[in-house]
C-alpha atoms as a PDB file:
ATOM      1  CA  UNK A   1     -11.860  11.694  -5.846  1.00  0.00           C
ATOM      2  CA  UNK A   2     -13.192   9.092  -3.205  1.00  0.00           C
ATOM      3  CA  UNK A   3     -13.461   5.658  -3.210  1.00  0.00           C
ATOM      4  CA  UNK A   4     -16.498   3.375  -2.310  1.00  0.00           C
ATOM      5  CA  UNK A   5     -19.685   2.662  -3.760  1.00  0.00           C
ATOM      6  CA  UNK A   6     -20.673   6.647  -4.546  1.00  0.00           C
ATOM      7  CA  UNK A   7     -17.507   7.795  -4.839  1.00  0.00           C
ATOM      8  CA  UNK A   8     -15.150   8.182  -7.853  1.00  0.00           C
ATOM      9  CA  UNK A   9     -14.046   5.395  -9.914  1.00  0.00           C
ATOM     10  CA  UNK A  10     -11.008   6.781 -11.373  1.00  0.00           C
ATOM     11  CA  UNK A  11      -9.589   6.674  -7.515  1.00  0.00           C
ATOM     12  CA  UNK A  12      -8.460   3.082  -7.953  1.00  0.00           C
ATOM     13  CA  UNK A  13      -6.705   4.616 -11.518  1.00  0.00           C
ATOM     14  CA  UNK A  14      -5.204   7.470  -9.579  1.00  0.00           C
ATOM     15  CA  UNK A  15      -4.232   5.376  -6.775  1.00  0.00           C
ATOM     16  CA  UNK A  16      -2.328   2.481  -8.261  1.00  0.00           C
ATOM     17  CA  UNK A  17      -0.426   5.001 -10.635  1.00  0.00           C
ATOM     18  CA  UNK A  18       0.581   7.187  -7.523  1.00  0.00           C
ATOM     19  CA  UNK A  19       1.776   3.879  -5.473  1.00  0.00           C
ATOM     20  CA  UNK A  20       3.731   2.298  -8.644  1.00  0.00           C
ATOM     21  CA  UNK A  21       5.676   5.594  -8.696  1.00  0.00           C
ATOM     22  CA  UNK A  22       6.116   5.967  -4.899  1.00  0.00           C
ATOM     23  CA  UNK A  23       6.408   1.829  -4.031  1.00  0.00           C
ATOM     24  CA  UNK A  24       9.323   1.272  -7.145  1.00  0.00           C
ATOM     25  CA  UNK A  25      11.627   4.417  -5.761  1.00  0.00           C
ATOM     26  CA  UNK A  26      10.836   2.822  -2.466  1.00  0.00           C
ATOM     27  CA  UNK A  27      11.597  -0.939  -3.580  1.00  0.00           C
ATOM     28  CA  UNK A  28      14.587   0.466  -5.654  1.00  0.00           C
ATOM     29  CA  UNK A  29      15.959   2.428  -2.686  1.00  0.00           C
ATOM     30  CA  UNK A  30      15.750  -0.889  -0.068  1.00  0.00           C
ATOM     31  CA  UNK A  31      17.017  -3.529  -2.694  1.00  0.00           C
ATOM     32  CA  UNK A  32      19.476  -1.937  -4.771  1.00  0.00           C
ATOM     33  CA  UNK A  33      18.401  -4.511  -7.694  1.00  0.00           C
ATOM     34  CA  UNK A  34      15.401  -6.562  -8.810  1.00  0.00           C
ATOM     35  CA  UNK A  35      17.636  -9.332  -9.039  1.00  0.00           C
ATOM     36  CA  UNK A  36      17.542  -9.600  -4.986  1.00  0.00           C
ATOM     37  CA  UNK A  37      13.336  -9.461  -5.029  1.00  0.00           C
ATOM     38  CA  UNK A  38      12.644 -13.735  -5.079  1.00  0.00           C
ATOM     39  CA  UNK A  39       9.487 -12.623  -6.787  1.00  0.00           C
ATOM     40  CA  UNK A  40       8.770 -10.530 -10.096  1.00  0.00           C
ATOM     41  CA  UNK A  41       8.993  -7.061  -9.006  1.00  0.00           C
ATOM     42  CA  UNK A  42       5.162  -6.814 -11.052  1.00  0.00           C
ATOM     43  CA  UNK A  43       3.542  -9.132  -8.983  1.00  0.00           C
ATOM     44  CA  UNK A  44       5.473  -7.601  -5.493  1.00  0.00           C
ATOM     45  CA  UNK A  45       3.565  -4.187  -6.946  1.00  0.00           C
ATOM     46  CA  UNK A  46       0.415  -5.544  -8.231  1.00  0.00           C
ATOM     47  CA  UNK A  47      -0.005  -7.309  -4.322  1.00  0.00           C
ATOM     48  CA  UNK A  48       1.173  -4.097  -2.519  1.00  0.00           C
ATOM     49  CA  UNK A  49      -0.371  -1.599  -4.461  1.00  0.00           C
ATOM     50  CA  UNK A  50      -3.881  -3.721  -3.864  1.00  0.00           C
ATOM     51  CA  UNK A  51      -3.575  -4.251  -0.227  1.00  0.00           C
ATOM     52  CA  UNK A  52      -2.767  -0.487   0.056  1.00  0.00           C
ATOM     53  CA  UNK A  53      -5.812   0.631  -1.528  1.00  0.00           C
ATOM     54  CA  UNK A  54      -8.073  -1.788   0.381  1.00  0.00           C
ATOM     55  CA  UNK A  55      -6.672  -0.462   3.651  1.00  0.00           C
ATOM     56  CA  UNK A  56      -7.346   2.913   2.074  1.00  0.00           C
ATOM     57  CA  UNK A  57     -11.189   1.940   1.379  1.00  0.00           C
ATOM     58  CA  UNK A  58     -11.536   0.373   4.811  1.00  0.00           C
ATOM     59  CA  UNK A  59     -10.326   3.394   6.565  1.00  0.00           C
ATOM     60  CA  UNK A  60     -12.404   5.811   4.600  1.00  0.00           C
ATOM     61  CA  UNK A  61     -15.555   3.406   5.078  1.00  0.00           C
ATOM     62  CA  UNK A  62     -14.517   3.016   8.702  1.00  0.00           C
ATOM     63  CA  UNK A  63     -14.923   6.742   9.107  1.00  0.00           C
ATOM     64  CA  UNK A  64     -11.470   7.361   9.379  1.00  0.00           C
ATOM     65  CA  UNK A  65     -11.005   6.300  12.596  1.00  0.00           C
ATOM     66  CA  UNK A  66      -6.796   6.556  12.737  1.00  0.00           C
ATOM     67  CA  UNK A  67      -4.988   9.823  11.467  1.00  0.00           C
ATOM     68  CA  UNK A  68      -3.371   9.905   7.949  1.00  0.00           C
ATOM     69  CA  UNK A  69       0.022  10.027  10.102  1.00  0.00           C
ATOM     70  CA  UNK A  70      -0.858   6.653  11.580  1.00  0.00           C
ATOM     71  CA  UNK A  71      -2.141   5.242   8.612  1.00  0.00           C
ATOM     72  CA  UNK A  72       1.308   5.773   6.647  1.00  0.00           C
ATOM     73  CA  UNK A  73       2.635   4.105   9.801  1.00  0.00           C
ATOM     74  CA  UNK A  74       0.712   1.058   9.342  1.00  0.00           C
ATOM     75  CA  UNK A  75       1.525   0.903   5.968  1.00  0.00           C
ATOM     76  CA  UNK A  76       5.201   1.247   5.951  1.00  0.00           C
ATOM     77  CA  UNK A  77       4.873  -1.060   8.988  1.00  0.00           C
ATOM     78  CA  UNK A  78       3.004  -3.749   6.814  1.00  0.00           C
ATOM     79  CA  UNK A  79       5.318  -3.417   3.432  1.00  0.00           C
ATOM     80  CA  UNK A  80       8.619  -3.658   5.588  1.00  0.00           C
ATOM     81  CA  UNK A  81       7.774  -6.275   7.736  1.00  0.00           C
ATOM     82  CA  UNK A  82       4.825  -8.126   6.060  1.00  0.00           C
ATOM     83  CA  UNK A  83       0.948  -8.224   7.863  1.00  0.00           C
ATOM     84  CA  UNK A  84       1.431 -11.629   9.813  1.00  0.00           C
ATOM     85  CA  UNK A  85       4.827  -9.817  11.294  1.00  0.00           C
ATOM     86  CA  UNK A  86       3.733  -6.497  11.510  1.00  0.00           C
ATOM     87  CA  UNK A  87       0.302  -7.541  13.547  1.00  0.00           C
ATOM     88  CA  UNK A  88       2.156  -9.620  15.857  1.00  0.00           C
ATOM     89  CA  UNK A  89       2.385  -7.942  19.227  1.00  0.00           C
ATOM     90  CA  UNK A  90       6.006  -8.064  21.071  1.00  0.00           C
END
């Protein structure tokens, strides 16, 4: 079940379903409500879910050049504080 050009297509299937489940308890857990989200919580998922799984493919394509550790890093980095925020250097 791998991504890319050889790999499985079913991944992306797999994927999104396992993020939807995982993101929503997330999003659930840090607003409370949907009613606090300025955006349809859909279109928050549809846009997290996708980056997620194209910084998935780029790692695997990369070679896997950071550990799955710092890859959940990044991402939790990336949905909490957005990519502009979370790439800016202090």
């Amino acid at each position: 079940m791998i991504p890319g050009p050889k790999g499985d297509p079913a991944f992306a299937v797999k994927f999104k379903g396992f993020m939807r489940v995982h993101l929503l308890d997330k999003l659930n857990e840090f607003y409370h409500s949907e009613d606090r989200v300025p955006v349809p919580w859909d279109y928050l998922m549809a846009c997290l879910i996708s980056a997620h799984l194209g910084i998935v493919q780029y790692w695997l394509e990369q070679g896997r050049d950071n550990s799955p550790w710092e890859m959940a890093l990044m991402f939790t980095l990336m949905t909490q504080l957005s990519p502009i925020q979370s790439g800016l250097k202090k």
